[in-house]
N, C-alpha and C. Protein backbone atom coordinates (compact mmCIF):
# COMPACT_ATOMS: atom_id res chain seq x y z
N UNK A 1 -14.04 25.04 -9.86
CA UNK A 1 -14.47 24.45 -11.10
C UNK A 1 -14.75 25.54 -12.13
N UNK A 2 -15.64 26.56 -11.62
CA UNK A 2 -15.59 27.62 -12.46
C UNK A 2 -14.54 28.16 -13.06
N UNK A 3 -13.21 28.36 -12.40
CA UNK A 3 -11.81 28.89 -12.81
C UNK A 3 -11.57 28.28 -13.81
N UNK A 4 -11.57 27.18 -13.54
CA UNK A 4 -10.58 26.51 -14.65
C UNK A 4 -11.55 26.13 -16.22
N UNK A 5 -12.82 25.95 -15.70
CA UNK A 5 -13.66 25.75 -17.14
C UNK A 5 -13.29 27.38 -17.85
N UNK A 6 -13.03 28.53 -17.12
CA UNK A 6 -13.16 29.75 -17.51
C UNK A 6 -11.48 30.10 -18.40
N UNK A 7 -10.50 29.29 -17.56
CA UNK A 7 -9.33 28.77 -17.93
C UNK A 7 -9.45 28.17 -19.65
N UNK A 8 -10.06 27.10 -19.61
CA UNK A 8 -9.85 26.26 -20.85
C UNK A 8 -10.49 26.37 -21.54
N UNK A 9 -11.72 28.03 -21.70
CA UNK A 9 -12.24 28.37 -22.35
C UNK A 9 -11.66 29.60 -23.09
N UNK A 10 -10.79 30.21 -22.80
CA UNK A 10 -10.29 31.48 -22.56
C UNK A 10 -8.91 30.64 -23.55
N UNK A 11 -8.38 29.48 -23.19
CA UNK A 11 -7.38 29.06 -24.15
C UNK A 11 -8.21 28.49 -25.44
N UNK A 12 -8.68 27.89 -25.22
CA UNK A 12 -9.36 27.49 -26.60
C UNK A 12 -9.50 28.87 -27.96
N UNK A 13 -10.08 29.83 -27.04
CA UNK A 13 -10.42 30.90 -27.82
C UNK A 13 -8.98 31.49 -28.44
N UNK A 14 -8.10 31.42 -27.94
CA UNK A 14 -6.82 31.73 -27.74
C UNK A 14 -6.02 30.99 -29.38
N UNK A 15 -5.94 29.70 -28.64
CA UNK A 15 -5.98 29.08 -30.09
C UNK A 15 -6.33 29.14 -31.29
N UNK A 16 -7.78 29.23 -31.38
CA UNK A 16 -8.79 29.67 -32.58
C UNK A 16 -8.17 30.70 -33.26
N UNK A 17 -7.89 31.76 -32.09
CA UNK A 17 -7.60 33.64 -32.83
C UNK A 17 -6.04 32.94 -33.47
N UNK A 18 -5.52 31.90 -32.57
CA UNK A 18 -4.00 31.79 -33.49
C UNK A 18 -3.87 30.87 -34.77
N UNK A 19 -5.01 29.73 -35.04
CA UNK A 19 -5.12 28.76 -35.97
C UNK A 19 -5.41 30.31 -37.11
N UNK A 20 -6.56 30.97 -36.53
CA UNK A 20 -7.21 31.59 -38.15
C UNK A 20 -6.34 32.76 -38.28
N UNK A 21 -5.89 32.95 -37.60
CA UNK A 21 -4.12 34.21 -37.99
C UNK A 21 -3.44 33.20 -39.01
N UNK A 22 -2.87 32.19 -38.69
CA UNK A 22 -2.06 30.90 -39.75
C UNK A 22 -2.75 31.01 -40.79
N UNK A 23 -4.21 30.88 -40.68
CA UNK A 23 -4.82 30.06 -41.76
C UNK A 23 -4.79 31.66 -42.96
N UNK A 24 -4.92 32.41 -42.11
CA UNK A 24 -4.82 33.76 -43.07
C UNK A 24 -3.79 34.05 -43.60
N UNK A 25 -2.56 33.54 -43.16
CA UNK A 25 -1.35 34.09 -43.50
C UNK A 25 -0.77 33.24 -44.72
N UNK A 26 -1.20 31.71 -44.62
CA UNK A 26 -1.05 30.67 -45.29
C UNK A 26 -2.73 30.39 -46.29
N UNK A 27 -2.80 31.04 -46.86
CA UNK A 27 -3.88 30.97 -47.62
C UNK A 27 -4.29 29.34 -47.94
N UNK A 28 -3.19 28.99 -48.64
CA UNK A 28 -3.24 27.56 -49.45
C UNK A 28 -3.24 26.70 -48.15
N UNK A 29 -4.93 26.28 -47.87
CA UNK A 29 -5.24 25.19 -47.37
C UNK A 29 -4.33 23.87 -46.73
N UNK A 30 -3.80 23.51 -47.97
CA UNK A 30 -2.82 22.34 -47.81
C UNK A 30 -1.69 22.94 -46.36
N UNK A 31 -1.20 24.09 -47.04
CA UNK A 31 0.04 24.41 -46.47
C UNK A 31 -0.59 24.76 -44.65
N UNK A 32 -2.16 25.28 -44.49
CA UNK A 32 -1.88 25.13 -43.25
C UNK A 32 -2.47 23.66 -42.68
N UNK A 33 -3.14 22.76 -43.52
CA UNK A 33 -2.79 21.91 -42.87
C UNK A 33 -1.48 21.08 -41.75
N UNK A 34 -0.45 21.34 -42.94
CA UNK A 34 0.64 21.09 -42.59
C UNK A 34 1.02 21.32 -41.45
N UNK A 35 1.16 22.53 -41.55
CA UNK A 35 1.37 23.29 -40.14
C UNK A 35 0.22 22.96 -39.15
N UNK A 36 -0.77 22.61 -39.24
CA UNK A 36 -1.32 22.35 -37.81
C UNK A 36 -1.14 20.62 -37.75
N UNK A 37 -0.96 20.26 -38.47
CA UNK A 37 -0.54 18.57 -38.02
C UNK A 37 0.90 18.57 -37.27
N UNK A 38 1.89 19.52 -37.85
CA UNK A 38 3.10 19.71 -37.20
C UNK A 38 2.95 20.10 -35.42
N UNK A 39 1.95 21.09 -35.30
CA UNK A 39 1.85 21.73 -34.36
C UNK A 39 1.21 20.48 -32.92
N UNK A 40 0.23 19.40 -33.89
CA UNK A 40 -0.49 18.75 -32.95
C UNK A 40 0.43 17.69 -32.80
N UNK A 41 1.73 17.19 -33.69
CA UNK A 41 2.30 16.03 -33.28
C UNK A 41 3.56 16.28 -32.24
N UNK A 42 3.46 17.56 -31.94
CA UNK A 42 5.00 18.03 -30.98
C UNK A 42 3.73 18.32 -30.16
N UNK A 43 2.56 18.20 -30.09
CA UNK A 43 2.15 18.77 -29.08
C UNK A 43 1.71 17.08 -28.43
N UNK A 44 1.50 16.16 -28.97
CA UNK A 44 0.97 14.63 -28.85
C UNK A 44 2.44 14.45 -28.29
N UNK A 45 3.63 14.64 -28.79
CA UNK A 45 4.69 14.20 -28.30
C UNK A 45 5.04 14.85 -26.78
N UNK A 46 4.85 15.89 -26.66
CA UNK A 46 4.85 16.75 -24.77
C UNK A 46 3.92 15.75 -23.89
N UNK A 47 3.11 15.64 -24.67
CA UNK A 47 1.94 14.75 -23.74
C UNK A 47 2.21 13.71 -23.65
N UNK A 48 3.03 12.98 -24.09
CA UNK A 48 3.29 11.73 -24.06
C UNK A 48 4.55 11.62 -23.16
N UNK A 49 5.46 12.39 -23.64
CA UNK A 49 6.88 12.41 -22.38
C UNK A 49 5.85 12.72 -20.89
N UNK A 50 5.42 13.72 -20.59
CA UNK A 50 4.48 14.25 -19.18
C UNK A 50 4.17 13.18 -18.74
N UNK A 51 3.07 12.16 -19.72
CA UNK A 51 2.72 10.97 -19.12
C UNK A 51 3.38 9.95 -18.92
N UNK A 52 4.63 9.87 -19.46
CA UNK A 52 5.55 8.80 -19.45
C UNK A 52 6.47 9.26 -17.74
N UNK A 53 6.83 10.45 -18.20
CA UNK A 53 7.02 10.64 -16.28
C UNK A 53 6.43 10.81 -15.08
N UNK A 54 4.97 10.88 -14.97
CA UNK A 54 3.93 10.65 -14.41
C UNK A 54 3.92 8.89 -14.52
N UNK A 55 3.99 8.30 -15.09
CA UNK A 55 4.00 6.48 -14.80
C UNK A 55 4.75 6.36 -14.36
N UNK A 56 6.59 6.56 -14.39
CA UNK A 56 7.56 6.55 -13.49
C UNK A 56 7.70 6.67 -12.21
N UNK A 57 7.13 7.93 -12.22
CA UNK A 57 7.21 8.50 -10.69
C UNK A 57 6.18 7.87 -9.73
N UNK A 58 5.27 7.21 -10.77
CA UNK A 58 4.41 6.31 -9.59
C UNK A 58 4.99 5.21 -9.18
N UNK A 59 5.79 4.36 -10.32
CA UNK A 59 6.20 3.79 -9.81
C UNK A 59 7.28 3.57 -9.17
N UNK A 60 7.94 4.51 -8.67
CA UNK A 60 9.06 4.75 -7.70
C UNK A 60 8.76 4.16 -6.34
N UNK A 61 9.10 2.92 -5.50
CA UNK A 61 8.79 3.16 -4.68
C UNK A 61 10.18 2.41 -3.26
N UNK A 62 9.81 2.16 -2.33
CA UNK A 62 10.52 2.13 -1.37
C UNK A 62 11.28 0.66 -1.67
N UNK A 63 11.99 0.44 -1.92
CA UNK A 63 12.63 -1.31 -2.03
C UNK A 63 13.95 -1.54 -0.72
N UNK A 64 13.56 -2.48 0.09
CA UNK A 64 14.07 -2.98 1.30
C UNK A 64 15.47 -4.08 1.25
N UNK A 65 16.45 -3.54 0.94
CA UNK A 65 17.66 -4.89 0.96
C UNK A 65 18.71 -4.94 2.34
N UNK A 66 18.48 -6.18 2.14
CA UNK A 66 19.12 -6.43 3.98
C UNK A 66 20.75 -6.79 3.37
N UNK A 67 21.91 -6.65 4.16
CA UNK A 67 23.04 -7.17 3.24
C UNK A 67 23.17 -8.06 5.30
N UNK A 68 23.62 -9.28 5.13
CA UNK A 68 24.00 -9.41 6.67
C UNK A 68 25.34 -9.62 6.93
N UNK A 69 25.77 -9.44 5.70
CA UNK A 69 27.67 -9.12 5.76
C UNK A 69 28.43 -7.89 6.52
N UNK A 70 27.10 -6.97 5.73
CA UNK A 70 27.46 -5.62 6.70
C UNK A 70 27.32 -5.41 8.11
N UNK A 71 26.44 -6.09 8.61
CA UNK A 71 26.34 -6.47 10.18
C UNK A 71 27.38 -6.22 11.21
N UNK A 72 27.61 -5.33 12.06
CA UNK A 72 28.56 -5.32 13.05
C UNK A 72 27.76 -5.78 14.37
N UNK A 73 29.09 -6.43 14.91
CA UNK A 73 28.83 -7.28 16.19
C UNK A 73 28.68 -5.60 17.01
N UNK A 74 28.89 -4.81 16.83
CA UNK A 74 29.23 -3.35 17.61
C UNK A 74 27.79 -3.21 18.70
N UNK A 75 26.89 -3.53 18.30
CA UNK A 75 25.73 -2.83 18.39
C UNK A 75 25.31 -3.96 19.65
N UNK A 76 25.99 -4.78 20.15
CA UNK A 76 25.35 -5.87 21.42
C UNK A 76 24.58 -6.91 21.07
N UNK A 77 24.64 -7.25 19.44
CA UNK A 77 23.90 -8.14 18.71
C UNK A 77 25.29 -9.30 18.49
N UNK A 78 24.96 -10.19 18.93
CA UNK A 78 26.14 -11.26 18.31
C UNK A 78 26.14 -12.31 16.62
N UNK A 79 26.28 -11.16 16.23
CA UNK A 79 26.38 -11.68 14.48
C UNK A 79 26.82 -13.14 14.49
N UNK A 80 27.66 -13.54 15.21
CA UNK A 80 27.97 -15.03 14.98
C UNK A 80 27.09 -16.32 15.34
N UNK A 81 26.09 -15.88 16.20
CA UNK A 81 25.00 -16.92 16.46
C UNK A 81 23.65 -16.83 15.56
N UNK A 82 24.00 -15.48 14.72
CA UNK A 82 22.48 -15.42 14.36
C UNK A 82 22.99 -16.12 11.94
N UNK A 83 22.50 -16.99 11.75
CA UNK A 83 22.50 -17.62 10.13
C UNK A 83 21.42 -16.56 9.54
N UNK A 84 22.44 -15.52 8.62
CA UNK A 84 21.74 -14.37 7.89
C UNK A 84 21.42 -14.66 6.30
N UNK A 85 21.80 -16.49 6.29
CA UNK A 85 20.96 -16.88 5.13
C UNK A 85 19.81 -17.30 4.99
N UNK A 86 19.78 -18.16 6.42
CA UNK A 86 18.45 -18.42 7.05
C UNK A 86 17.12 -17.77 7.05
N UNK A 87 17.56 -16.21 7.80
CA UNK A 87 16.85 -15.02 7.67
C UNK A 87 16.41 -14.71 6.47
N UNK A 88 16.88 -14.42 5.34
CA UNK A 88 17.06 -14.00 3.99
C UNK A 88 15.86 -14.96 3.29
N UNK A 89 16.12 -15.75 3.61
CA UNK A 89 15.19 -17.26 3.05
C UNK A 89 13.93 -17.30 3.80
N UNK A 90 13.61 -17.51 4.73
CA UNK A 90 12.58 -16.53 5.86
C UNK A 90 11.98 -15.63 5.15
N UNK A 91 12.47 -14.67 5.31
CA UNK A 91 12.17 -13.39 4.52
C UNK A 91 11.58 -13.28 3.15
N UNK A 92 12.36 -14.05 2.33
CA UNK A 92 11.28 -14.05 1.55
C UNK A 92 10.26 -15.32 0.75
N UNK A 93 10.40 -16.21 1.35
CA UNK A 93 9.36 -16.88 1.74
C UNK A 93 8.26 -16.38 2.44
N UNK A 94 8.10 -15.74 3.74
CA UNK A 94 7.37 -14.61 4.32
C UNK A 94 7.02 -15.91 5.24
N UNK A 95 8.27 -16.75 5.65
CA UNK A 95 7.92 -17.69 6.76
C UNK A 95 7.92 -17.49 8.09
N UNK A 96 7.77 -16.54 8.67
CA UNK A 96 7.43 -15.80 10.19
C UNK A 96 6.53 -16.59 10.74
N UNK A 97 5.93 -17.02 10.75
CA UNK A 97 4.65 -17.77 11.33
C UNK A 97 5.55 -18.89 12.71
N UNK A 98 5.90 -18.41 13.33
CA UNK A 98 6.37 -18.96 14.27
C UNK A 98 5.68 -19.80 15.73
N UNK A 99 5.37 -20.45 16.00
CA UNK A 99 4.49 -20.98 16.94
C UNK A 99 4.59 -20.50 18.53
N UNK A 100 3.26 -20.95 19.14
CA UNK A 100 3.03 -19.34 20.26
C UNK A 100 4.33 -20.04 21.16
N UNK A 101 4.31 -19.16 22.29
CA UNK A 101 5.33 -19.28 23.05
C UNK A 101 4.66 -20.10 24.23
N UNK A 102 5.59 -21.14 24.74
CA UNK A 102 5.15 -21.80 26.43
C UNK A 102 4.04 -21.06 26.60
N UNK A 103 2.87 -21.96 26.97
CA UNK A 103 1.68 -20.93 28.08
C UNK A 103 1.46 -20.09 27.73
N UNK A 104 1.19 -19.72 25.85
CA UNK A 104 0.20 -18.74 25.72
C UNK A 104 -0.91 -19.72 25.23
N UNK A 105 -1.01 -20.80 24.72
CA UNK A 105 -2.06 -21.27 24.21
C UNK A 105 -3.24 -21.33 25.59
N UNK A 106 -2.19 -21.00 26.52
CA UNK A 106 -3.78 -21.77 27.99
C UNK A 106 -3.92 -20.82 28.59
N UNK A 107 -3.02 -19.52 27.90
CA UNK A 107 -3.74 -18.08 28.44
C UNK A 107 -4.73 -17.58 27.78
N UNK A 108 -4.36 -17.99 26.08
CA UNK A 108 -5.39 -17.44 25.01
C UNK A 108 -6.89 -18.23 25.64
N UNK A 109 -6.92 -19.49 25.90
CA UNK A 109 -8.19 -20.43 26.46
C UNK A 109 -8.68 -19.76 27.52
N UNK A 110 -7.72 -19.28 28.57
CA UNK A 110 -8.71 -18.92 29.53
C UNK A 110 -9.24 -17.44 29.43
N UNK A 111 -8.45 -16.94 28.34
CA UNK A 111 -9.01 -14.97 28.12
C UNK A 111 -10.32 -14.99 27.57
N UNK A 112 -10.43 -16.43 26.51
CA UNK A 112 -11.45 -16.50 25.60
C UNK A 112 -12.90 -17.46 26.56
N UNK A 113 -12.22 -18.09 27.72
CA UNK A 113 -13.21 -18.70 28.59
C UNK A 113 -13.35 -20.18 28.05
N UNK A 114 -12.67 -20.93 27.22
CA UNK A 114 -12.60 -21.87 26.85
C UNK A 114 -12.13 -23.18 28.02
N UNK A 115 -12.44 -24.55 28.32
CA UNK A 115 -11.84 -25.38 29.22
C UNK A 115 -11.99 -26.52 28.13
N UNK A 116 -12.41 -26.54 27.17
CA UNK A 116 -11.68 -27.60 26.23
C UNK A 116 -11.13 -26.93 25.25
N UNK A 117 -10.95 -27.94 23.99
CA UNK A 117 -10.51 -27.85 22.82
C UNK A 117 -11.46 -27.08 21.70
N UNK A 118 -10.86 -25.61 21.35
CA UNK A 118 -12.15 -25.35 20.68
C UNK A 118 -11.87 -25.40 19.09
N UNK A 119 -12.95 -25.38 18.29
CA UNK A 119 -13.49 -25.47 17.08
C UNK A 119 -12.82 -23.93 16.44
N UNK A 120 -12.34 -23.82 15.08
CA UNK A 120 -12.48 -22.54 14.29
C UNK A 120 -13.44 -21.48 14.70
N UNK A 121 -15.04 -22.39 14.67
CA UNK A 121 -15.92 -21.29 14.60
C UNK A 121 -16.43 -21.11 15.64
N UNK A 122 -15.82 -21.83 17.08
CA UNK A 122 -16.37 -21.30 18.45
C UNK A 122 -15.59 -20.46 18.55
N UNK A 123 -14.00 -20.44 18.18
CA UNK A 123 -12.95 -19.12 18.29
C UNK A 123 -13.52 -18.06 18.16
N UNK A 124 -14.23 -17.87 16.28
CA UNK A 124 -14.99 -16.53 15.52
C UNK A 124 -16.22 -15.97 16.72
N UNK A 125 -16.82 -17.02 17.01
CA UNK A 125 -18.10 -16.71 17.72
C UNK A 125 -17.93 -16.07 19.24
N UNK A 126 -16.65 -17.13 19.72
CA UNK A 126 -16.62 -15.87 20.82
C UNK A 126 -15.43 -14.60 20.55
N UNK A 127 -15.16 -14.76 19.53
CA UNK A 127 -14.42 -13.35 19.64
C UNK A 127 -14.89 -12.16 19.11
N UNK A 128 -16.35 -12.33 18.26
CA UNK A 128 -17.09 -11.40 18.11
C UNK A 128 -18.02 -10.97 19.32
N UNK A 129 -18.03 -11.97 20.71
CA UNK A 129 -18.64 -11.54 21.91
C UNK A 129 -17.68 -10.49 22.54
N UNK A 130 -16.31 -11.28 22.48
CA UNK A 130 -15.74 -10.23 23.65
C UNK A 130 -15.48 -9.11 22.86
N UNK A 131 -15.17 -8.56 21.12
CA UNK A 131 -14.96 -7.55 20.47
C UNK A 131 -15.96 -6.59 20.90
N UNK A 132 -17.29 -7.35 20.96
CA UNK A 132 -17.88 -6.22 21.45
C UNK A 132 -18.05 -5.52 22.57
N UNK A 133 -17.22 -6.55 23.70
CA UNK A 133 -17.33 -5.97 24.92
C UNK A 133 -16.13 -5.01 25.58
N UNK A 134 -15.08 -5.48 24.63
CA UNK A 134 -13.76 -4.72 24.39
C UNK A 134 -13.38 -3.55 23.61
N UNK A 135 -14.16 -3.17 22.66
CA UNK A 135 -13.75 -3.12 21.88
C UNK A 135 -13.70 -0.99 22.41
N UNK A 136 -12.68 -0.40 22.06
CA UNK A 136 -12.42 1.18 22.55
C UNK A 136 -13.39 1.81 22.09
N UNK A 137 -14.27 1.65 21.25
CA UNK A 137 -15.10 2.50 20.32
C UNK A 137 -16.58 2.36 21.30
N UNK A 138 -16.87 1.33 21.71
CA UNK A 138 -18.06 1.01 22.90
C UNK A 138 -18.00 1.32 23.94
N UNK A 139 -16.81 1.18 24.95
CA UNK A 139 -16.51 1.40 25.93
C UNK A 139 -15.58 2.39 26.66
N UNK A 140 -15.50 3.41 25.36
CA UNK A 140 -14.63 4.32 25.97
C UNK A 140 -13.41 4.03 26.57
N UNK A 141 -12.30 3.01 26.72
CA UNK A 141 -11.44 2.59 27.14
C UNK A 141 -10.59 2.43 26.29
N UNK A 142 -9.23 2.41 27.04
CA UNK A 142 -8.07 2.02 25.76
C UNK A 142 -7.85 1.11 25.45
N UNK A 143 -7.27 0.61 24.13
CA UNK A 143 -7.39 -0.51 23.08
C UNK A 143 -6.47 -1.70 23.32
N UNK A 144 -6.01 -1.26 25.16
CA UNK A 144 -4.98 -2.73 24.99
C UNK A 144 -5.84 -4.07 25.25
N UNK A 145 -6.83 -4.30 26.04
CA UNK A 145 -7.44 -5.22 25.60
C UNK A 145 -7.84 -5.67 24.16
N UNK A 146 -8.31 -4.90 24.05
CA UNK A 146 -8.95 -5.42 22.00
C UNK A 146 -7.25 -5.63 21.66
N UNK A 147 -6.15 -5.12 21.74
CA UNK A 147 -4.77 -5.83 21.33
C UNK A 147 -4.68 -7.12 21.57
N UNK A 148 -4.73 -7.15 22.90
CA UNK A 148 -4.62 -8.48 23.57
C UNK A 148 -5.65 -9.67 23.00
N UNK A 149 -7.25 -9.21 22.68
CA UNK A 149 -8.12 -10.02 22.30
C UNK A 149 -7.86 -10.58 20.94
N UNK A 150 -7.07 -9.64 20.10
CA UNK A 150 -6.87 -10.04 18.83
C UNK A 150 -5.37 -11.22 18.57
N UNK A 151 -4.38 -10.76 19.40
CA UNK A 151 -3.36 -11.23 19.87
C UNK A 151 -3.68 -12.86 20.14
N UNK A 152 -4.75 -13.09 21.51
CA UNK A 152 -4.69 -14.70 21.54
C UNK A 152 -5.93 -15.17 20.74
N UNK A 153 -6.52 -14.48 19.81
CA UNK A 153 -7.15 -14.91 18.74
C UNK A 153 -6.56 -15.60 17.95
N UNK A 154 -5.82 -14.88 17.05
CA UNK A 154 -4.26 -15.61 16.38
C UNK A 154 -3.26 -16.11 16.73
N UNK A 155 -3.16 -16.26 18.10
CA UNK A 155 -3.03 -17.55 18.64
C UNK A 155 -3.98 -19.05 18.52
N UNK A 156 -4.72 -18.75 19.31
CA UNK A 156 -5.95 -19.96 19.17
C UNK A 156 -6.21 -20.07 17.43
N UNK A 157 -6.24 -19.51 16.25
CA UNK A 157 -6.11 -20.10 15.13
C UNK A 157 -4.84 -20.56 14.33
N UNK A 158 -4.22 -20.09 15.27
CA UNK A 158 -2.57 -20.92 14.93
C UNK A 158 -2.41 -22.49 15.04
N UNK A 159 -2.84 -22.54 16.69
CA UNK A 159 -3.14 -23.87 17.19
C UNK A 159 -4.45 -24.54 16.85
N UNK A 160 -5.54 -24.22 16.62
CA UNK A 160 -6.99 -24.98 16.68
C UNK A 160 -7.38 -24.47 15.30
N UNK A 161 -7.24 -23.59 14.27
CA UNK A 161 -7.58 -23.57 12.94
C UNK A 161 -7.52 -24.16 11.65
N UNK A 162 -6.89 -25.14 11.95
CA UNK A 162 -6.81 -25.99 10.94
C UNK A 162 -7.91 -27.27 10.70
């Protein structure tokens, strides 16, 4: 912090010694006006391109296009069974939400200790029990349980959250 205040003090001064060199050389007031309005509007104009490519470059960012024409069967994928308009439409809809598979809903019940039908907020309530009993940060253990706990969580609010 010191550097640079020592920096933009050291230019300032810099400036000054070069405005009152102008202003000496150009006696008539007017005329150095001139010249320092010239000087500050090419200098307003640098600053303005800098910042104009500084907004650009932020907004540069990663954009994702699927083509499914280009698709080769090569790869052990059978392009002909799979509808890549379908997908496309999917996609951006952001309709993934696909429903659990056979016999996870009565695995998620019995991980969570459930033997009926449970409620939204018996889901929340016991999954803040077992988070804490799972969870890697408490127990020193690795995080595939807490995967798994979160896993038939969103399950059980797939099926019972509504």
């Amino acid at each position: 912090m010191g550097r640079e205040l020592t920096y933009i003090f050291s230019s300032l001064i810099k400036w000054a010694i070069f405005f009152g060199i102008l202003y000496l050389i150009f006696t008539n007031f007017g005329t150095f006006l001139i010249i320092l309005f010239i000087f500050v509007a090419i200098g307003y104009y640098f600053f303005y391109q800098f910042k104009k490519k500084l907004k650009e470059s932020s907004n540069q960012s990663f954009k994702f296009t699927f083509n499914g024409k280009d698709f080769s069967s090569g790869s052990g994928f059978n392009a002909k069974d799979f509808n890549f308009e379908q997908f496309e439409e999917q996609f951006r809809r952001g309709n993934f939400n696909t429903p659990p598979q056979f016999g996870e809903v009565e695995k998620a019940k019995e991980f969570f200790g459930f033997t009926s039908t449970p409620t939204k907020e018996e889901i929340k309530k016991r999954y803040k029990e077992l988070a804490k009993k799972y969870h890697p940060d408490i127990n020193h253990q690795d995080d595939t349980m807490m995967q798994q706990l979160n896993h038939y969580k969103e399950v059980l609010l797939k099926v019972y959250g509504n």
